[in-house]
N, C-alpha and C. Protein backbone atom coordinates (compact mmCIF):
# COMPACT_ATOMS: atom_id res chain seq x y z
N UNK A 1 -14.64 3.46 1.73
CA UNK A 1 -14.02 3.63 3.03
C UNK A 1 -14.26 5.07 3.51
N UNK A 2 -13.99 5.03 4.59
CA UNK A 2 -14.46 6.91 5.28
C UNK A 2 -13.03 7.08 5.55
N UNK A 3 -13.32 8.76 5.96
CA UNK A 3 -12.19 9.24 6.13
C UNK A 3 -11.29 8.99 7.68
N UNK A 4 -11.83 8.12 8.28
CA UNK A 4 -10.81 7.56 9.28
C UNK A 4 -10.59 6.77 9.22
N UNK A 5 -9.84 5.67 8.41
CA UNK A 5 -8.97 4.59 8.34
C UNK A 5 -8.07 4.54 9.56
N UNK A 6 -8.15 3.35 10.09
CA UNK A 6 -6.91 3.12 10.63
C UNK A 6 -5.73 2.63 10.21
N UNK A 7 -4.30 2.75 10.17
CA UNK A 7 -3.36 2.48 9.95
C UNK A 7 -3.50 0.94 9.16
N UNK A 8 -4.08 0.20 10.39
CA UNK A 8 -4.29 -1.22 10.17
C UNK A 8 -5.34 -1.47 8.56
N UNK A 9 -6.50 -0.65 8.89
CA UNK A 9 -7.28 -0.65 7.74
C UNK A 9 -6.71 -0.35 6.50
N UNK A 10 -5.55 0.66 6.25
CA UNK A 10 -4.93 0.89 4.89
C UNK A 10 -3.92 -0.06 4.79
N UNK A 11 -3.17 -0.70 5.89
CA UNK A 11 -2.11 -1.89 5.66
C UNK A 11 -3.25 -3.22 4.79
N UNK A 12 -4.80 -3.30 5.47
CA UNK A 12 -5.50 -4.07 4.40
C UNK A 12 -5.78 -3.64 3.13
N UNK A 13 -5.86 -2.42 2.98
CA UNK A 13 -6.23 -2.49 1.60
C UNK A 13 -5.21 -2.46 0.79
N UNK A 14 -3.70 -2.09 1.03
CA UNK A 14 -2.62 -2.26 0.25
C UNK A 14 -2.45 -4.11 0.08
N UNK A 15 -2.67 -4.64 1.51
CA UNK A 15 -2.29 -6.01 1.05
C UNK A 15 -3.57 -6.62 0.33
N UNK A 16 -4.60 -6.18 0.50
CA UNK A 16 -5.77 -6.61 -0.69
C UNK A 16 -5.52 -6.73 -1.85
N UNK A 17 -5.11 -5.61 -2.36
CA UNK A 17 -4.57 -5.31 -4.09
C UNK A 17 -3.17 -6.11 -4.44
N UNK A 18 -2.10 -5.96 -3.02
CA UNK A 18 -1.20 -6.83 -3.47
C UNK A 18 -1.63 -8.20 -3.77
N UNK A 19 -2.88 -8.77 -3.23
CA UNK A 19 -3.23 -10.26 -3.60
C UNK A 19 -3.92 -10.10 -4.50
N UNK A 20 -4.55 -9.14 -4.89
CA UNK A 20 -5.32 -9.25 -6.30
C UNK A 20 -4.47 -9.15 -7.50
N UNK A 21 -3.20 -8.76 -7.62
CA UNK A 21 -2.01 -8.43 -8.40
C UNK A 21 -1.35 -9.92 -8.58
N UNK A 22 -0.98 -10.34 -7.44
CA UNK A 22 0.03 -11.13 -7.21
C UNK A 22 -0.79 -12.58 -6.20
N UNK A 23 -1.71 -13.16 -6.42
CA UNK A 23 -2.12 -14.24 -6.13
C UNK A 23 -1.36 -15.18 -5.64
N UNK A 24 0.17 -15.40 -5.83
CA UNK A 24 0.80 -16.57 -5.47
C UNK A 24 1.61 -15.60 -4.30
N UNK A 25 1.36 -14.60 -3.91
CA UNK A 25 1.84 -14.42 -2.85
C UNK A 25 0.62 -14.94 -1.61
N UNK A 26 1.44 -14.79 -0.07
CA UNK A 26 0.71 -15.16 1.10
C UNK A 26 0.47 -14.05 1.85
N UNK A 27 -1.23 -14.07 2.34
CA UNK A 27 -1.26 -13.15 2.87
C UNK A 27 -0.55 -12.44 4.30
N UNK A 28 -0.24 -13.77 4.90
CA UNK A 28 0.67 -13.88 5.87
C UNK A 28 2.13 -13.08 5.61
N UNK A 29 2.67 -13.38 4.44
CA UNK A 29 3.88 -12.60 4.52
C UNK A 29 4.18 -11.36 3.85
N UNK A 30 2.92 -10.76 4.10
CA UNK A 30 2.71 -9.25 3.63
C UNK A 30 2.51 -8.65 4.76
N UNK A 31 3.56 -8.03 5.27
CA UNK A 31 4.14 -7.68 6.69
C UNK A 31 4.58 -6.26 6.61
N UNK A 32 3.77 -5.23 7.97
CA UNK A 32 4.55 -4.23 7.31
C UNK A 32 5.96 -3.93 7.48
N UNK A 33 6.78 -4.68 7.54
CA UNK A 33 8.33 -4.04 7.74
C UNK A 33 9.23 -4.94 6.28
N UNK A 34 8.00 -5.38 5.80
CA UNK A 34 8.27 -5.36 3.97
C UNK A 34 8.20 -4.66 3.00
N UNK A 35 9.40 -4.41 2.05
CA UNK A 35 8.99 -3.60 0.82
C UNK A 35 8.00 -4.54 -0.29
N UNK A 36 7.20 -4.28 -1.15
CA UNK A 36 6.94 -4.46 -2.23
C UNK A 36 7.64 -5.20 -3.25
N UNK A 37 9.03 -4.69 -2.84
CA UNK A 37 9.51 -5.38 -3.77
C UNK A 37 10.50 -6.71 -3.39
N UNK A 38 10.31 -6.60 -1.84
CA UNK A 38 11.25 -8.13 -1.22
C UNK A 38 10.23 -8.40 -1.63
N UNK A 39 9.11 -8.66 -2.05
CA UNK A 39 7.24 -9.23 -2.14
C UNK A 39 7.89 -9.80 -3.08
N UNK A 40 8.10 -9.47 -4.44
CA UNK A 40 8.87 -9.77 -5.44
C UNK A 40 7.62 -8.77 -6.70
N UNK A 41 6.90 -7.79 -6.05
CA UNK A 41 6.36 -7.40 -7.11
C UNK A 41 6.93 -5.93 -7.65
N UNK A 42 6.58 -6.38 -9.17
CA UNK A 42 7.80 -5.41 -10.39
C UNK A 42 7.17 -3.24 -9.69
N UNK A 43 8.05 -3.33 -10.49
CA UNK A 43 7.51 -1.37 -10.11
C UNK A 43 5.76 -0.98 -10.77
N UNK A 44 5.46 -1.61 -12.15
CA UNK A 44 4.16 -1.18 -12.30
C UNK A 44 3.29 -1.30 -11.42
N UNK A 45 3.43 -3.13 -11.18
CA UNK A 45 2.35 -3.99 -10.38
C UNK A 45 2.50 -2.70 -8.80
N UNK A 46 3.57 -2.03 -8.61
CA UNK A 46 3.56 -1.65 -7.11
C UNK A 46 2.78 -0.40 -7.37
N UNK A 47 3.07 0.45 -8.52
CA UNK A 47 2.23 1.54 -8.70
C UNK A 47 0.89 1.55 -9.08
N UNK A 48 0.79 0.12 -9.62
CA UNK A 48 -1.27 0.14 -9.54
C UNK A 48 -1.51 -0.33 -8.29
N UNK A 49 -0.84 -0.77 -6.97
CA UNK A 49 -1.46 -1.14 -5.59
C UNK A 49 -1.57 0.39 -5.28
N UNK A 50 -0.51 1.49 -5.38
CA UNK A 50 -0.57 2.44 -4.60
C UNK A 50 -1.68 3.17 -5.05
N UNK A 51 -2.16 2.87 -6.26
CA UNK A 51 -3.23 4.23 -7.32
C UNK A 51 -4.39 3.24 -6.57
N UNK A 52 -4.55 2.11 -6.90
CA UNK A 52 -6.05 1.67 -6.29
C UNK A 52 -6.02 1.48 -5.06
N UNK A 53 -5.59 1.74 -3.76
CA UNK A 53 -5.59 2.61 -2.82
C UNK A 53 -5.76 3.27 -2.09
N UNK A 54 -5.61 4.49 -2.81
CA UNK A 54 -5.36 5.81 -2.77
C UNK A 54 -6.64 6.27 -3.25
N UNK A 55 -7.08 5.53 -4.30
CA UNK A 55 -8.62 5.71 -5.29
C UNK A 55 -9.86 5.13 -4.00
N UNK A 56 -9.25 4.07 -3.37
CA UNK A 56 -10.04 3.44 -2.25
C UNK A 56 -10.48 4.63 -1.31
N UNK A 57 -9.57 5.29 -1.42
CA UNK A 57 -9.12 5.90 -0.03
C UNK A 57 -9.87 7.67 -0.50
N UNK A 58 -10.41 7.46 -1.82
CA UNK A 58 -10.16 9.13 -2.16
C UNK A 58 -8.91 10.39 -1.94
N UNK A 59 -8.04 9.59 -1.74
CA UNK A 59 -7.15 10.94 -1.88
C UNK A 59 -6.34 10.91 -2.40
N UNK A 60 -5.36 11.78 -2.39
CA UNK A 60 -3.85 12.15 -3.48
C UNK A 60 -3.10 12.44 -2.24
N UNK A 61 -1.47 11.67 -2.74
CA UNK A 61 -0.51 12.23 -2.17
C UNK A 61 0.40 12.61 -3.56
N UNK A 62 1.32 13.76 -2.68
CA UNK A 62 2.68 13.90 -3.80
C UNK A 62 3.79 12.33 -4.09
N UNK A 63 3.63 12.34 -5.38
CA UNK A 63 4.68 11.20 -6.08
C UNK A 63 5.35 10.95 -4.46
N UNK A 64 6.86 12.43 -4.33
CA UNK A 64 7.71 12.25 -3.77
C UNK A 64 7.98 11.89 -2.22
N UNK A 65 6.28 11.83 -2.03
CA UNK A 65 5.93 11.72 -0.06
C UNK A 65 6.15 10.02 -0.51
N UNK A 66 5.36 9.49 -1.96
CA UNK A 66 4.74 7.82 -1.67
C UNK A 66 6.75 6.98 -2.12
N UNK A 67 7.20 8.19 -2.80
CA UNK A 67 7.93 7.70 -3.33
C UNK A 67 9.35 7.42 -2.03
N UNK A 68 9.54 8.10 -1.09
CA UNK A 68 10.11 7.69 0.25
C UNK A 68 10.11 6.78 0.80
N UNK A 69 9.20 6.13 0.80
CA UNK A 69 8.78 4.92 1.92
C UNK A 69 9.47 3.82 0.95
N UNK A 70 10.15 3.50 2.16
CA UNK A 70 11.27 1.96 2.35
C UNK A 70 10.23 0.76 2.45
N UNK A 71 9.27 0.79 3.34
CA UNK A 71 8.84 -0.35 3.36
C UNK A 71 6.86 -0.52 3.26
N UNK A 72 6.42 -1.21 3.94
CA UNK A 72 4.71 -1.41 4.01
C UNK A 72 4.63 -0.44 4.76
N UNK A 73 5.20 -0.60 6.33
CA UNK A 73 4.54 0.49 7.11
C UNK A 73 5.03 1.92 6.90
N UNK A 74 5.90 2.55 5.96
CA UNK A 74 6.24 4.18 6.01
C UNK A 74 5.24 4.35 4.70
N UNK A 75 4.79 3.53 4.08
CA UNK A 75 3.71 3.38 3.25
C UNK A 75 2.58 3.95 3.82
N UNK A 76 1.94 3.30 5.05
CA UNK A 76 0.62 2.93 5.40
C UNK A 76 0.71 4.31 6.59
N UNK A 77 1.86 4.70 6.90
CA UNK A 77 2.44 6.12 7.26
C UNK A 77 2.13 7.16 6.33
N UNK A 78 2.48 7.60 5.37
CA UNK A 78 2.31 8.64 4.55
C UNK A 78 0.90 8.16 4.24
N UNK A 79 0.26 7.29 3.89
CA UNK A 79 -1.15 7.47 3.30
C UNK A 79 -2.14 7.96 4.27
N UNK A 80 -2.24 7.28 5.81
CA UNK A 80 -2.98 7.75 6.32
C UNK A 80 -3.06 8.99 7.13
N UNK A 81 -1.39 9.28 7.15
CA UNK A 81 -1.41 11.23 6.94
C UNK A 81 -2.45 12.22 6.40
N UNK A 82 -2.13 11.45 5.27
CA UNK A 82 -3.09 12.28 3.91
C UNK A 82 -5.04 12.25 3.66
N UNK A 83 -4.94 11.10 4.56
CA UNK A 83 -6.85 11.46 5.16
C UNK A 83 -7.77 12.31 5.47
């Protein structure tokens, strides 16, 4: 990916990995004003979506910026900050 993602483009690649993780979820109800974990996925499964990512994405954020976000979109907020 290049370094201008759109918002929309990182909401796909988080819900990409969430379906590669979690298969019996729908892609449909990976929405951003969902957490991860109404998704029903555990804390690891959420921290390897955010690392492969972020790895997609080439960059690093601080733990405590990714660790804020309530839902998909303050997610897809702080990451594409960090571009």
């Amino acid at each position: 990916m290049t370094d201008t993602n759109s918002p929309a483009d990182v909401l796909g690649l988080l819900r990409r990995h969430l379906l590669a993780l979690r298969p019996d979820l729908s892609a449909d109800n990976i929405q951003p004003n969902c957490s991860m974990r109404e998704l029903g996925v555990n804390s690891l499964d959420r921290l390897d979506v955010v690392v492969a990512t972020l790895s997609d994405l080439s960059i690093e954020v601080p733990n405590d910026e990714l660790a804020a976000a309530t839902d998909l979109s303050e997610l897809v907020e702080i990451i594409h900050r960090h571009q």
